[in-house]
N, C-alpha and C. Protein backbone atom coordinates (compact mmCIF):
# COMPACT_ATOMS: atom_id res chain seq x y z
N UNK A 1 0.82 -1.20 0.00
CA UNK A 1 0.00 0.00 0.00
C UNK A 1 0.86 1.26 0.00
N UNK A 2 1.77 1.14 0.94
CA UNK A 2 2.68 2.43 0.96
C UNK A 2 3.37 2.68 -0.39
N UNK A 3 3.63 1.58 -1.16
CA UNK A 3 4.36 1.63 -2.57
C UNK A 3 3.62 2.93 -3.43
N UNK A 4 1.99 1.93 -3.43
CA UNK A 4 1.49 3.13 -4.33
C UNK A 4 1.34 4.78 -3.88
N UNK A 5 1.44 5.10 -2.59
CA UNK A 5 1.68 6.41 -2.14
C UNK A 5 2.75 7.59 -2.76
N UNK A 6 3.82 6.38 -2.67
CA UNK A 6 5.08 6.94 -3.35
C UNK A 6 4.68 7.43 -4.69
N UNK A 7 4.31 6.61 -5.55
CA UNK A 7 4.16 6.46 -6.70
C UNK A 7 3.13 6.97 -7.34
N UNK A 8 2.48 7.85 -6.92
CA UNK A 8 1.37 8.73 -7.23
C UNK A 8 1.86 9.84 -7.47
N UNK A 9 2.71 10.52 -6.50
CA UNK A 9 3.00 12.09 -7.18
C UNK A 9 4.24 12.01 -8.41
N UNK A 10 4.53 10.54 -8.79
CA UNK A 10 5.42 10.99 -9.56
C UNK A 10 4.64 10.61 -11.28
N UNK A 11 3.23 9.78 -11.33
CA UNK A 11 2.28 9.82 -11.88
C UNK A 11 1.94 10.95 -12.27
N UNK A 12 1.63 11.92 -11.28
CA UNK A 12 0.79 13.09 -11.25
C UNK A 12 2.02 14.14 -11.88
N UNK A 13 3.14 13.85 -11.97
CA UNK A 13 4.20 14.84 -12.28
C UNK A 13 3.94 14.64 -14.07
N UNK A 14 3.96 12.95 -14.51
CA UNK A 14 4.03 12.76 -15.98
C UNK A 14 2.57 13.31 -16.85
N UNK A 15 1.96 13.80 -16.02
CA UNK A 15 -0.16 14.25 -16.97
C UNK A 15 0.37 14.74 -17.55
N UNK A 16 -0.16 15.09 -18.46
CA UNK A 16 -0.36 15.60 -20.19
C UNK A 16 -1.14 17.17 -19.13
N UNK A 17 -0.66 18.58 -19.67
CA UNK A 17 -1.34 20.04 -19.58
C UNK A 17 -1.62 20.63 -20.47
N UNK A 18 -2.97 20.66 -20.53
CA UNK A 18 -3.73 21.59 -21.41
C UNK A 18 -2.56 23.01 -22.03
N UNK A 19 -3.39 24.04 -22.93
CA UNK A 19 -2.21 24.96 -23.17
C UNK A 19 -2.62 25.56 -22.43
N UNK A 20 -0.98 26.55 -22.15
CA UNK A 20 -1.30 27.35 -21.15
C UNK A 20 -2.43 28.53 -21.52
N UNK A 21 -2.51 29.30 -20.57
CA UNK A 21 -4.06 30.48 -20.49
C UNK A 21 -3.08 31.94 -20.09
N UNK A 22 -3.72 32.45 -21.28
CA UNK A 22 -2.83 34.11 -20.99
C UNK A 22 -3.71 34.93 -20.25
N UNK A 23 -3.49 34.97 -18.97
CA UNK A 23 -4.46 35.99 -18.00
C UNK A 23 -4.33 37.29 -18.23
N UNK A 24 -2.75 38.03 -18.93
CA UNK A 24 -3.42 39.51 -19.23
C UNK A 24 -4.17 39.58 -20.40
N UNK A 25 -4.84 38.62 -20.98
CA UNK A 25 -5.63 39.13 -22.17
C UNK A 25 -6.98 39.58 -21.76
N UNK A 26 -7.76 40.87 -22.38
CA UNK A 26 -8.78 41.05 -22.22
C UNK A 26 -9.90 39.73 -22.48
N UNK A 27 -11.14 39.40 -21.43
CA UNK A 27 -11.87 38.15 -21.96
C UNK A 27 -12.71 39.37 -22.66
N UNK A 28 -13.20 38.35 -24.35
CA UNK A 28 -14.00 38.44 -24.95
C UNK A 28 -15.38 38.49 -24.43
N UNK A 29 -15.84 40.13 -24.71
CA UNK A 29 -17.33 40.21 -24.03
C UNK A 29 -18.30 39.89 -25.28
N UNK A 30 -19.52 39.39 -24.51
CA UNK A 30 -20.55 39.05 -25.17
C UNK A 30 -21.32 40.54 -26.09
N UNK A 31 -21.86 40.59 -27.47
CA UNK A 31 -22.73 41.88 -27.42
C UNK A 31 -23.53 41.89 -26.59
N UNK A 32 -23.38 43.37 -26.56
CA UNK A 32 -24.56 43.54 -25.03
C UNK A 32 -25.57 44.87 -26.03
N UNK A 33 -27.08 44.86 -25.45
CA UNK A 33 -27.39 46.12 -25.86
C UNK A 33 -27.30 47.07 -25.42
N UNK A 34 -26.88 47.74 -25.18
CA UNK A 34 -26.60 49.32 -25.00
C UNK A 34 -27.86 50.30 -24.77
N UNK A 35 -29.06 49.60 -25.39
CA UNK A 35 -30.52 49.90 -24.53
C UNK A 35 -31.01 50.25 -23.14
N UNK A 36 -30.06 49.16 -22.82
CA UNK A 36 -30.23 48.38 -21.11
C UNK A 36 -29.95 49.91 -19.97
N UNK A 37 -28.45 50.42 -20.58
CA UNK A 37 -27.87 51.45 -19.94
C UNK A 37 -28.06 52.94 -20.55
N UNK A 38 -28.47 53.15 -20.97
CA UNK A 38 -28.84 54.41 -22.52
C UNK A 38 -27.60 54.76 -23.23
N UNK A 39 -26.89 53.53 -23.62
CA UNK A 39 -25.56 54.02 -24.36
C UNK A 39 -25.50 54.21 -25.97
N UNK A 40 -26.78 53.57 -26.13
CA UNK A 40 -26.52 53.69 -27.77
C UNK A 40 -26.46 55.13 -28.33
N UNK A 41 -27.04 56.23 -27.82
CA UNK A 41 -26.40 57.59 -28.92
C UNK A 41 -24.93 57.93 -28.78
N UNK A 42 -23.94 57.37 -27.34
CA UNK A 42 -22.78 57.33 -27.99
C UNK A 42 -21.68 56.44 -28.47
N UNK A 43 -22.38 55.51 -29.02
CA UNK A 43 -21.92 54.83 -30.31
C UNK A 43 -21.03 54.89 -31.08
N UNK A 44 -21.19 56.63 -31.54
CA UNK A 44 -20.30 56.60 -32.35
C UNK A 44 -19.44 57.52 -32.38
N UNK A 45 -19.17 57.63 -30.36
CA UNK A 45 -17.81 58.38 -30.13
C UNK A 45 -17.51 57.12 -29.88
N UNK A 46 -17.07 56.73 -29.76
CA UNK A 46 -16.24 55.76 -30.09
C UNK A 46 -14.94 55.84 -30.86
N UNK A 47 -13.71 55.63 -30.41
CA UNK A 47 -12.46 56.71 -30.90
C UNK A 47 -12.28 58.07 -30.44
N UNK A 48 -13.49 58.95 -29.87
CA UNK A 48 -12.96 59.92 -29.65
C UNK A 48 -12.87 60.84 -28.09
N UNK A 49 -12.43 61.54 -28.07
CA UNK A 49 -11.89 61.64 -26.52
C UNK A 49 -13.27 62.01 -25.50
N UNK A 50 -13.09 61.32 -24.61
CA UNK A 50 -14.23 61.00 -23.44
C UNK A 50 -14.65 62.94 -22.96
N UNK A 51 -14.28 63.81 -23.23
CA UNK A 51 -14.55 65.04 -22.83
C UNK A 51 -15.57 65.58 -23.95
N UNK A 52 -15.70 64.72 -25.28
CA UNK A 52 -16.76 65.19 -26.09
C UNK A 52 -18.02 64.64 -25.75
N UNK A 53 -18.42 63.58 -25.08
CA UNK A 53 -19.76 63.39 -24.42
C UNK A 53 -19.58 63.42 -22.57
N UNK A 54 -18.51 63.94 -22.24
CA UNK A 54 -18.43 63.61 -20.51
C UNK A 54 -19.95 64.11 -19.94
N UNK A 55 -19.92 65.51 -20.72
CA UNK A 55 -21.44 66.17 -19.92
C UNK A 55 -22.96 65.87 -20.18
N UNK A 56 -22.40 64.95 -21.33
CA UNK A 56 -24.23 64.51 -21.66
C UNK A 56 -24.61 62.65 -21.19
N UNK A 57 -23.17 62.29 -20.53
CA UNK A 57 -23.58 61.28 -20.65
C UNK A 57 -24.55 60.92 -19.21
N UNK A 58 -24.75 59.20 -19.49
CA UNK A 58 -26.53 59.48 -18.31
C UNK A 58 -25.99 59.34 -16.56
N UNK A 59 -26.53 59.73 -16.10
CA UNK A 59 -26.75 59.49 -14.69
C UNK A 59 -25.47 58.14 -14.10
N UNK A 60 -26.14 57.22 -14.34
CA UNK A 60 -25.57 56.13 -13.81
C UNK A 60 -24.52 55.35 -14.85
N UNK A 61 -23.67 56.53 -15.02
CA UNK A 61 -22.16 56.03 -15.82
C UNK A 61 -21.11 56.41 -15.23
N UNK A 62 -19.86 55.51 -15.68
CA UNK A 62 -18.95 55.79 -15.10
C UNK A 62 -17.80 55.64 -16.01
N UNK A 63 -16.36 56.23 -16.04
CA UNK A 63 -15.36 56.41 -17.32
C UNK A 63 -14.63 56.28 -16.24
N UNK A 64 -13.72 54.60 -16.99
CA UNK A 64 -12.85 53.66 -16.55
C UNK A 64 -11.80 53.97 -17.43
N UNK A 65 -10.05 54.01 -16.91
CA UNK A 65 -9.21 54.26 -17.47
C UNK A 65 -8.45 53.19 -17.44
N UNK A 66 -7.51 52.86 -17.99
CA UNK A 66 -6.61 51.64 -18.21
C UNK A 66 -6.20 50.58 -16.91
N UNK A 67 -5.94 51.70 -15.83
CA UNK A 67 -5.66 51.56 -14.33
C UNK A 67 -6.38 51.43 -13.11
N UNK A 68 -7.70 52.22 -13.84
CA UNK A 68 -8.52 52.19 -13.12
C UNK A 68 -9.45 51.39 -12.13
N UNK A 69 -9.44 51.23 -10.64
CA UNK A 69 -10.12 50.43 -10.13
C UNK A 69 -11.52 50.69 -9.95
N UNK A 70 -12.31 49.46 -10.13
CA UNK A 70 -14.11 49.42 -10.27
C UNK A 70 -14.29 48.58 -9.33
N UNK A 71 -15.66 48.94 -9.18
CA UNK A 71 -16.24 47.34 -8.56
C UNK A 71 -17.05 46.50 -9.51
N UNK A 72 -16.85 45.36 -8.44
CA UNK A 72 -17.78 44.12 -9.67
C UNK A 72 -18.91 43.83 -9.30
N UNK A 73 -19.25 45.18 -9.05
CA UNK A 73 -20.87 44.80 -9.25
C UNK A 73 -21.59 45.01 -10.19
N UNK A 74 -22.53 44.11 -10.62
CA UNK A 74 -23.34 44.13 -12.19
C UNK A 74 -24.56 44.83 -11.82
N UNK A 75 -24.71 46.03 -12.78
CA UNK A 75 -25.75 46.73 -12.89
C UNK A 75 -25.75 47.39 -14.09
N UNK A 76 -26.91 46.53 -14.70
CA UNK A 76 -27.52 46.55 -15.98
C UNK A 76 -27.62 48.14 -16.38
N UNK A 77 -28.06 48.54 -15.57
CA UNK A 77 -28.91 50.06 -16.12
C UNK A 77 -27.41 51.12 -15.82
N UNK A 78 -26.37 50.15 -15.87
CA UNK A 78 -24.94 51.62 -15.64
C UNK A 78 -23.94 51.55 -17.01
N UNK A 79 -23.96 52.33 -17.86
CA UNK A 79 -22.94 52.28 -18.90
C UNK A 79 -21.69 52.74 -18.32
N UNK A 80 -20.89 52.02 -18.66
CA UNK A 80 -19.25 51.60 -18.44
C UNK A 80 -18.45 52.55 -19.52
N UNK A 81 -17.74 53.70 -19.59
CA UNK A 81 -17.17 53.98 -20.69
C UNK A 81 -15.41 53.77 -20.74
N UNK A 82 -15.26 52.87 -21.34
CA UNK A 82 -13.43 52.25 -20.93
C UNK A 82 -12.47 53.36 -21.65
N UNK A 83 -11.58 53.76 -21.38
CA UNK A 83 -10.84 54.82 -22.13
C UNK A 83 -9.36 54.22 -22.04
N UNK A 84 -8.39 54.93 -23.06
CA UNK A 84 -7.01 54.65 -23.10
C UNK A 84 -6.82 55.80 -22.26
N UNK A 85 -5.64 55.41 -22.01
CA UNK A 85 -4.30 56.29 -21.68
C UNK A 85 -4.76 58.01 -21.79
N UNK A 86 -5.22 58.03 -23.24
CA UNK A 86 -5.11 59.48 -23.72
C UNK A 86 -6.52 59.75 -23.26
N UNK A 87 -7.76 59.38 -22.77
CA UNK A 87 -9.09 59.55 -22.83
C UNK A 87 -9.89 59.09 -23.68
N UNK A 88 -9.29 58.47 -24.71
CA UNK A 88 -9.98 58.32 -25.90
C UNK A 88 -10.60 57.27 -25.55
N UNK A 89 -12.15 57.53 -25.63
CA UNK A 89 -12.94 56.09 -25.96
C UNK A 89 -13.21 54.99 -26.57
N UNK A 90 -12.58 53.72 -26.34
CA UNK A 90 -12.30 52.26 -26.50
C UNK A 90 -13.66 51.33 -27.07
N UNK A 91 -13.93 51.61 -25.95
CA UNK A 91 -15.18 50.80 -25.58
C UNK A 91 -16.45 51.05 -24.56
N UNK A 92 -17.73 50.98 -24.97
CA UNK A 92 -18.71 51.00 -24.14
C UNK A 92 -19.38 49.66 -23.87
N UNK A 93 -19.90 49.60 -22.49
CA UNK A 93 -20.32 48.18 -21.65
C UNK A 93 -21.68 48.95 -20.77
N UNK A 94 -22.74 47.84 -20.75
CA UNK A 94 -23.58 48.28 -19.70
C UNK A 94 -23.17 47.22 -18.59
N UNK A 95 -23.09 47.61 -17.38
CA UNK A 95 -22.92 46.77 -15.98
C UNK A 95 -22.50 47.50 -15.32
């Protein structure tokens, strides 16, 4: 019995590993509608710097920068506006 004890972690050393997983990659988001949060009229800033809609955008948004810390809480009705470095708008998310 003690034999096979031994002989298990060196089993467990020879498994076959999946490929590895690149954790700084952004995960691929699902389309979302942009309904949900009232993001669709800015659409199509998109590319351009977050100070051309900062003042119209709705209530329950918030402009995330590269570094920026959020919380993870999901709420449908909050548009997310992600920006680079420079301000420029990336990407919009409702949650």
């Amino acid at each position: 019995m003690h034999r096979f004890v031994l002989i298990l972690p060196l089993l467990a050393a020879c498994t076959e590993t999946g490929a590895p997983v690149d954790l700084t990659a952004e995960p691929e988001a699902a389309p979302v509608d942009l309904a949900f949060c009232e993001g669709e009229p800015f659409v199509d800033a998109i590319g351009q710097p977050v100070s051309t809609i900062q003042a119209t955008l709705p209530t329950r948004s918030r402009v995330l920068g590269p570094n920026d810390i959020a919380t993870q809480d999901y709420r449908i009705d909050r548009l997310n506006v992600f920006v680079n470095g420079a301000g420029v708008i990336q990407r919009l998310t409702c949650g």
